[in-house]
C-alpha atoms as a PDB file:
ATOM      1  CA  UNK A   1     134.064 106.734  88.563  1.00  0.00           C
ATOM      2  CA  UNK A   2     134.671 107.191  92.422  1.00  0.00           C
ATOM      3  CA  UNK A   3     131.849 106.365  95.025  1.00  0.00           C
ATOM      4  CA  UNK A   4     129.808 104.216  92.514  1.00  0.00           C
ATOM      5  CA  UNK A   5     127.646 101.062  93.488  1.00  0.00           C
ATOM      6  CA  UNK A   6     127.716  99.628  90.390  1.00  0.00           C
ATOM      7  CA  UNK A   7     127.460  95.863  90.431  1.00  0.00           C
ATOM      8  CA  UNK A   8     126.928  95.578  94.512  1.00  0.00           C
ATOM      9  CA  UNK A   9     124.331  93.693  95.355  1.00  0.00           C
ATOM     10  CA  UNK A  10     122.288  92.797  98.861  1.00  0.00           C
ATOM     11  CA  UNK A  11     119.310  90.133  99.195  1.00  0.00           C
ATOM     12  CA  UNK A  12     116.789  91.783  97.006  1.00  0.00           C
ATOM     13  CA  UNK A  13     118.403  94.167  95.266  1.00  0.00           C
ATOM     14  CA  UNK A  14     121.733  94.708  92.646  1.00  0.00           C
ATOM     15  CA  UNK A  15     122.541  97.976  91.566  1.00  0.00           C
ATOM     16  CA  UNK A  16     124.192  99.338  88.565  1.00  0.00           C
ATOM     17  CA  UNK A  17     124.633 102.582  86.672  1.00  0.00           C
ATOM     18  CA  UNK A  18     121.852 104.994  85.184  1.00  0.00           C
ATOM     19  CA  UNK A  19     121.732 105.258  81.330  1.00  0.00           C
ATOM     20  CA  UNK A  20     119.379 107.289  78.743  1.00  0.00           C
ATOM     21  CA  UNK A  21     117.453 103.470  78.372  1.00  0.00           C
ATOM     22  CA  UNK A  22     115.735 104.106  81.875  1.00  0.00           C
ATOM     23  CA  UNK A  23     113.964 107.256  81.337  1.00  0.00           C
ATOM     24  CA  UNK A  24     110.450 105.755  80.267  1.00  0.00           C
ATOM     25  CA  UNK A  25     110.991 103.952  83.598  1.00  0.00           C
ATOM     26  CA  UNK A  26     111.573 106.695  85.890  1.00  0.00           C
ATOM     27  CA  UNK A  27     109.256 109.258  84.077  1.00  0.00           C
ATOM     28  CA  UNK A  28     106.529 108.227  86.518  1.00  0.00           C
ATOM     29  CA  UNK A  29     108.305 109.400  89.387  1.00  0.00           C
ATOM     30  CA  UNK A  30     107.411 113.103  88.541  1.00  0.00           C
ATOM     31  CA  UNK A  31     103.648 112.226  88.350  1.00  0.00           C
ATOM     32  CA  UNK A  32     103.225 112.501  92.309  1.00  0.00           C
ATOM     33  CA  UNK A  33     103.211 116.572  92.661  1.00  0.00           C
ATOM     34  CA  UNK A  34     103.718 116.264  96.307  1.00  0.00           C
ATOM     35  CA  UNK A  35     107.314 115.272  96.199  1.00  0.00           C
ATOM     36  CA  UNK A  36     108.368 118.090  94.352  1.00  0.00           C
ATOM     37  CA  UNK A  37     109.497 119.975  97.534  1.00  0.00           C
ATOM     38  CA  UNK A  38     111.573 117.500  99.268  1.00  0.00           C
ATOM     39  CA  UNK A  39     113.838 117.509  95.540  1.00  0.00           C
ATOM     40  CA  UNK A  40     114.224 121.005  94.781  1.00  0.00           C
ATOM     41  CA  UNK A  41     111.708 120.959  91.450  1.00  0.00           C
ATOM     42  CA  UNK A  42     110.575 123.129  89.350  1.00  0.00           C
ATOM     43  CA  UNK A  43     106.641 123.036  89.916  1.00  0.00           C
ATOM     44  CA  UNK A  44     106.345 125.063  86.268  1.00  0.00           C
ATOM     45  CA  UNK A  45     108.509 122.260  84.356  1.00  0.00           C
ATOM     46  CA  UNK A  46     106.313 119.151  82.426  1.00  0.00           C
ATOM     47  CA  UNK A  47     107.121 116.033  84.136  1.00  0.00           C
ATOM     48  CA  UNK A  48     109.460 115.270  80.994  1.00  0.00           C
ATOM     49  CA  UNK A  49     111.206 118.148  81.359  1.00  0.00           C
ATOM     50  CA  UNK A  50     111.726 117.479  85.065  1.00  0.00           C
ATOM     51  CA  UNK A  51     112.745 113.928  84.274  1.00  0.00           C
ATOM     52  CA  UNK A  52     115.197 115.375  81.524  1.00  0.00           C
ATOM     53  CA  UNK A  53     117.207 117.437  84.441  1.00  0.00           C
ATOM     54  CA  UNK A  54     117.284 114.898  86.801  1.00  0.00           C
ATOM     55  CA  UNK A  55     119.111 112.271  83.774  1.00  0.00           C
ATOM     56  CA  UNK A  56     121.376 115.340  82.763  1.00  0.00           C
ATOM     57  CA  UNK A  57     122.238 115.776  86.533  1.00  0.00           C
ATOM     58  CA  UNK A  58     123.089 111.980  87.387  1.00  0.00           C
ATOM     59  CA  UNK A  59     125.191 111.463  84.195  1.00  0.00           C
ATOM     60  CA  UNK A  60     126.917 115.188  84.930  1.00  0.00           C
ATOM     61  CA  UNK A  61     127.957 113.591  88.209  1.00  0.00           C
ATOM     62  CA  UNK A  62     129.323 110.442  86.846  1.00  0.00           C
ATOM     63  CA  UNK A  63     131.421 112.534  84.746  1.00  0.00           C
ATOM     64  CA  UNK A  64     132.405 115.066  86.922  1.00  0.00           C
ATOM     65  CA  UNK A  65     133.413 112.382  89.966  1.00  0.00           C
ATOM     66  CA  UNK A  66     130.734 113.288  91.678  1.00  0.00           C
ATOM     67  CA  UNK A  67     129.251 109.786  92.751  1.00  0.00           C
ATOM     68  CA  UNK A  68     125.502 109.508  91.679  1.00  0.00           C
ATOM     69  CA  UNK A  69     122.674 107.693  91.829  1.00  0.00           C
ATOM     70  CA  UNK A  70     122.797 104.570  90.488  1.00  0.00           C
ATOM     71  CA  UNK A  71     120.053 102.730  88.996  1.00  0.00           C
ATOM     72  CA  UNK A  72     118.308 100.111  91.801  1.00  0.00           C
ATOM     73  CA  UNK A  73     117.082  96.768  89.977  1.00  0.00           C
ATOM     74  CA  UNK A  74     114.853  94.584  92.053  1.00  0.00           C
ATOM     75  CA  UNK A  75     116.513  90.942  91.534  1.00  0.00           C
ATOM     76  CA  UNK A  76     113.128  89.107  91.297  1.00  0.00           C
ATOM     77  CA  UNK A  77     111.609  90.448  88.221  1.00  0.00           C
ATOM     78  CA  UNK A  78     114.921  92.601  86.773  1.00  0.00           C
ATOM     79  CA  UNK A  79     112.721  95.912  86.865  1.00  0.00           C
ATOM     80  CA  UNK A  80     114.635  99.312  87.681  1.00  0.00           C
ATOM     81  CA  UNK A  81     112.271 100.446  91.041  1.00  0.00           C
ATOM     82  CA  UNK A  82     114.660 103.034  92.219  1.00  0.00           C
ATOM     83  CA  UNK A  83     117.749 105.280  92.072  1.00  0.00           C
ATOM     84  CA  UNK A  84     120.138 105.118  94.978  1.00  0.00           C
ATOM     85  CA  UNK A  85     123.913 106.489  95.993  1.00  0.00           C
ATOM     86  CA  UNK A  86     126.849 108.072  96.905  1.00  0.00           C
ATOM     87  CA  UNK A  87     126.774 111.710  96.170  1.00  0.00           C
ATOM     88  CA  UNK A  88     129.426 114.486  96.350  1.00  0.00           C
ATOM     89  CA  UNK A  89     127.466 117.543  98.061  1.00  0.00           C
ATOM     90  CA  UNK A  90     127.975 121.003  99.244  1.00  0.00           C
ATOM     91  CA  UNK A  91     126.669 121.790 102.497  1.00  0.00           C
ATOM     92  CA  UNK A  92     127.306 124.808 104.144  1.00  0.00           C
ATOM     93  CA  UNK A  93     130.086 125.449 101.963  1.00  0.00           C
ATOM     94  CA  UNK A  94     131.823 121.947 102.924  1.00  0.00           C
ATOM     95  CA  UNK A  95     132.049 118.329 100.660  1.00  0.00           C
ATOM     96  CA  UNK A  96     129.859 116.081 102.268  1.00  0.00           C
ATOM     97  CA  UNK A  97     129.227 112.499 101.015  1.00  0.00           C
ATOM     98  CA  UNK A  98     125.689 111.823 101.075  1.00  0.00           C
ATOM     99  CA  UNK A  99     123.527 108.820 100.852  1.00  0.00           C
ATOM    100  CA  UNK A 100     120.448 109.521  98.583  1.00  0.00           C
ATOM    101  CA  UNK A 101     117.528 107.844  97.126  1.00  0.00           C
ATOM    102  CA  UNK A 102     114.528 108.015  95.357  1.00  0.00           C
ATOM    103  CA  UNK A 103     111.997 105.304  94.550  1.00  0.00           C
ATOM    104  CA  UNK A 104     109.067 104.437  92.103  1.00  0.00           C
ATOM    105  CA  UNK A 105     105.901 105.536  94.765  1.00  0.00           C
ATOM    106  CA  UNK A 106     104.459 101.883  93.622  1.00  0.00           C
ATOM    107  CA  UNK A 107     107.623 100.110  95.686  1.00  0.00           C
ATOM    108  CA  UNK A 108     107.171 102.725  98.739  1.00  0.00           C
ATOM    109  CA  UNK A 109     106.563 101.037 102.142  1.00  0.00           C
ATOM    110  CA  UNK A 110     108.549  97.617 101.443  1.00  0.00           C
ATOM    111  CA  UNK A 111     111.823  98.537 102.565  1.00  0.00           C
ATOM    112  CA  UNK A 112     113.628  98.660  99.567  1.00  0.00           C
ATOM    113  CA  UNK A 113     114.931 102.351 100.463  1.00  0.00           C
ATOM    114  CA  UNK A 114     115.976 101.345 103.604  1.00  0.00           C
ATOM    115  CA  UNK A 115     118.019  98.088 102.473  1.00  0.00           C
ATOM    116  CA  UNK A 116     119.364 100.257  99.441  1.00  0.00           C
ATOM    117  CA  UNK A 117     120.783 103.062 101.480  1.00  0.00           C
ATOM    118  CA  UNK A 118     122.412 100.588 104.288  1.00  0.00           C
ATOM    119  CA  UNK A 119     123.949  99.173 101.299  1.00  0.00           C
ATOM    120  CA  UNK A 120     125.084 102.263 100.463  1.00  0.00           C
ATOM    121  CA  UNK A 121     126.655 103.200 103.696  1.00  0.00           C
ATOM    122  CA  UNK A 122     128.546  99.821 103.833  1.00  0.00           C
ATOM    123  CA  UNK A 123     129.734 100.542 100.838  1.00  0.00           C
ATOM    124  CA  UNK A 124     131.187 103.962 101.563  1.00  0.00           C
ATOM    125  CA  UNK A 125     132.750 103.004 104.320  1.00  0.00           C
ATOM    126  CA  UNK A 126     134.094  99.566 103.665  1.00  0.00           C
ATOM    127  CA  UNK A 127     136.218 101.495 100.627  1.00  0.00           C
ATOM    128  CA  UNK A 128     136.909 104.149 102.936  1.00  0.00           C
ATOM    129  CA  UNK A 129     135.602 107.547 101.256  1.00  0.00           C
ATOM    130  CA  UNK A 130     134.465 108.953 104.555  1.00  0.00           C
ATOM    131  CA  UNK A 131     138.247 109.811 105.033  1.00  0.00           C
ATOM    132  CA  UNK A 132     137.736 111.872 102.466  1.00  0.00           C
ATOM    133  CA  UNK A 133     134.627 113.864 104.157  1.00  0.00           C
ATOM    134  CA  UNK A 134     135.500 113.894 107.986  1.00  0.00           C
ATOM    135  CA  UNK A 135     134.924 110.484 108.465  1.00  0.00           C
ATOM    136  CA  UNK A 136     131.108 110.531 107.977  1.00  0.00           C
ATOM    137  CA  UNK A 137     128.575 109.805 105.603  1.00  0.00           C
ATOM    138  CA  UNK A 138     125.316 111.798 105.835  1.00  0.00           C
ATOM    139  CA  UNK A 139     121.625 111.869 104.113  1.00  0.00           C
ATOM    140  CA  UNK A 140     120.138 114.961 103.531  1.00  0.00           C
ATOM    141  CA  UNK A 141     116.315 115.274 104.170  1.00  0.00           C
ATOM    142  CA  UNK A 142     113.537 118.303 103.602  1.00  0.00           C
ATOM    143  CA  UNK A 143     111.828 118.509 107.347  1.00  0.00           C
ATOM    144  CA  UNK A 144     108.686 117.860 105.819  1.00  0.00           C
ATOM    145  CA  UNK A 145     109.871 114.227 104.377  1.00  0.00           C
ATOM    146  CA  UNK A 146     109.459 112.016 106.987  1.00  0.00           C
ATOM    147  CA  UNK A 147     109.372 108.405 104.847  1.00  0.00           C
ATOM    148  CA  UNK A 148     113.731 109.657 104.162  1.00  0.00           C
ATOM    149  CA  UNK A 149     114.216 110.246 107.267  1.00  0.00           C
ATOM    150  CA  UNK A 150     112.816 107.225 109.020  1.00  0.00           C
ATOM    151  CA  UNK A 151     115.128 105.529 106.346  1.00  0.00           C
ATOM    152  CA  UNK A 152     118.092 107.703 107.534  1.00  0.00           C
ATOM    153  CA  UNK A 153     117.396 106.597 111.207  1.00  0.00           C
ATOM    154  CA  UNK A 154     116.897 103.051 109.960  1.00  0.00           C
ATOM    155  CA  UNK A 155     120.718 103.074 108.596  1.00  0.00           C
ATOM    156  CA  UNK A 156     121.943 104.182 111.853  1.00  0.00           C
ATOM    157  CA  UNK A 157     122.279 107.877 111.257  1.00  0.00           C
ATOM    158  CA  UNK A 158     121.427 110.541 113.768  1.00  0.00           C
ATOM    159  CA  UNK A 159     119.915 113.937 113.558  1.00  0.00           C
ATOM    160  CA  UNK A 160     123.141 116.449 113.270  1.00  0.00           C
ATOM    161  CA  UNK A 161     121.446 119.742 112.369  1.00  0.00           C
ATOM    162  CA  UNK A 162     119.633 121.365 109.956  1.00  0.00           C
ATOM    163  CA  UNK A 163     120.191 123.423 106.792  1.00  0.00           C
ATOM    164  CA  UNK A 164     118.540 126.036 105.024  1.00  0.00           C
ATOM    165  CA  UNK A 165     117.465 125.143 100.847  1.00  0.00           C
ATOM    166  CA  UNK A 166     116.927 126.869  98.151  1.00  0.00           C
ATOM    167  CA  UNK A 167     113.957 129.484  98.482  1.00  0.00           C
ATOM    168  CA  UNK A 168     112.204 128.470 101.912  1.00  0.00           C
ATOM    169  CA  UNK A 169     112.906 125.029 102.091  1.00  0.00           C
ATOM    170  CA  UNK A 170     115.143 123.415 105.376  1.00  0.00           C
ATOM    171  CA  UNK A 171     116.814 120.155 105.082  1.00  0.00           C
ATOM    172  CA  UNK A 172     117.263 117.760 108.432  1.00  0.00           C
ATOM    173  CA  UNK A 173     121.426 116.111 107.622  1.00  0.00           C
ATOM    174  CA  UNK A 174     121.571 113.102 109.387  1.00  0.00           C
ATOM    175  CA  UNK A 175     125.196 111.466 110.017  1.00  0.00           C
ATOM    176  CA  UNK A 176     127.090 108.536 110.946  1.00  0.00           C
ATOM    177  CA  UNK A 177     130.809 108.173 111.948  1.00  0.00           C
ATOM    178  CA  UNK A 178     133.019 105.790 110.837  1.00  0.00           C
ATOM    179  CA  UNK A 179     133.512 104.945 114.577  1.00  0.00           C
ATOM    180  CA  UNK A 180     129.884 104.655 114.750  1.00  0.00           C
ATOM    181  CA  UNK A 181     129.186 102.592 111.574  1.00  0.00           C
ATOM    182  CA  UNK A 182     132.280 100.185 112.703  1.00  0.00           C
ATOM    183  CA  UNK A 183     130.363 100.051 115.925  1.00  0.00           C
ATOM    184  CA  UNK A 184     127.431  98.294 114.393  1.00  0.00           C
ATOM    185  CA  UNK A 185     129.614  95.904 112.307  1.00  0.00           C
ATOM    186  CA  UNK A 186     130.552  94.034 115.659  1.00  0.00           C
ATOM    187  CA  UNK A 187     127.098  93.469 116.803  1.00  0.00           C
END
């Protein structure tokens, strides 16, 4: 299983895969409506259903190679407060390898995001697997999402472009180079 975090770890947090055990945890996530448009979902689903998808999507991608969000476990009291990874995407009708996360609205605003996702990028990139994407690593973020993509610029990405969603929604990518990210490594 390619572009996996399982079993890294960084001061506060440890990270391992996503399994049918964590889905009472994560069911609150769908209970704040106003998310719903920087993920893509389904307004007309129950939150169950909508939490159903998302599990069948992140084990489809373990499966398929895909990468995936693993499952983010805050060391302190061993609770799951997140999802975060390495994900296989389609953009524009090229593989990109992007960083994504999502966390429990009760652990926004403490930095966990933004300490998950550098992990992520140092992970990427310290086992090479921009080389298979151009030598980047991006995170995709709806325009309208501006907690993601203060997290992007935290992890030393920049604004690329932006992308057209499904129905009317537009995405901002934000990148980073390999020359870029080995850039910061010798500060």
């Amino acid at each position: 299983m390619k572009y996996l975090l399982t079993n890294q770890e960084t001061e506060r947090l440890s990270f391992r895969l996503v399994t049918m055990a964590d889905f009472d945890t994560w069911l609150p996530f769908f209970n704040r409506k106003e998310i719903y448009k920087y993920l893509w979902l389904d307004e007309t689903k129950t939150e169950k259903e909508l939490c159903e998808s998302w599990f069948k999507k992140c084990l489809t991608r373990y499966t398929e190679n895909r990468g995936g969000l693993n499952a983010v476990i805050l060391k302190s009291t061993g609770k799951m407060i997140g999802k975060c990874g390495l994900l296989v995407q389609d953009v524009e009708n090229e593989k990109r390898l992007e960083i994504g996360y999502s966390f429990l609205p009760e652990y926004w605003h403490k930095g966990y995001a933004t300490e998950a996702a550098i992990c992520a990028k140092d992970f990427g990139f310290e086992n090479e697997f921009d080389k298979d994407f151009n030598s980047n690593i991006i995170s995709m973020v709806h325009v309208e999402n501006t907690g993601s993509a203060k997290v992007a610029r935290y992890n030393s990405m920049t604004f690329e472009k932006q992308v057209p969603g499904l129905g009317n929604h537009v995405f901002d990518i934000f990148s980073i180079t390999s020359e870029e990210w080995e850039a910061t490594q010798n500060k």
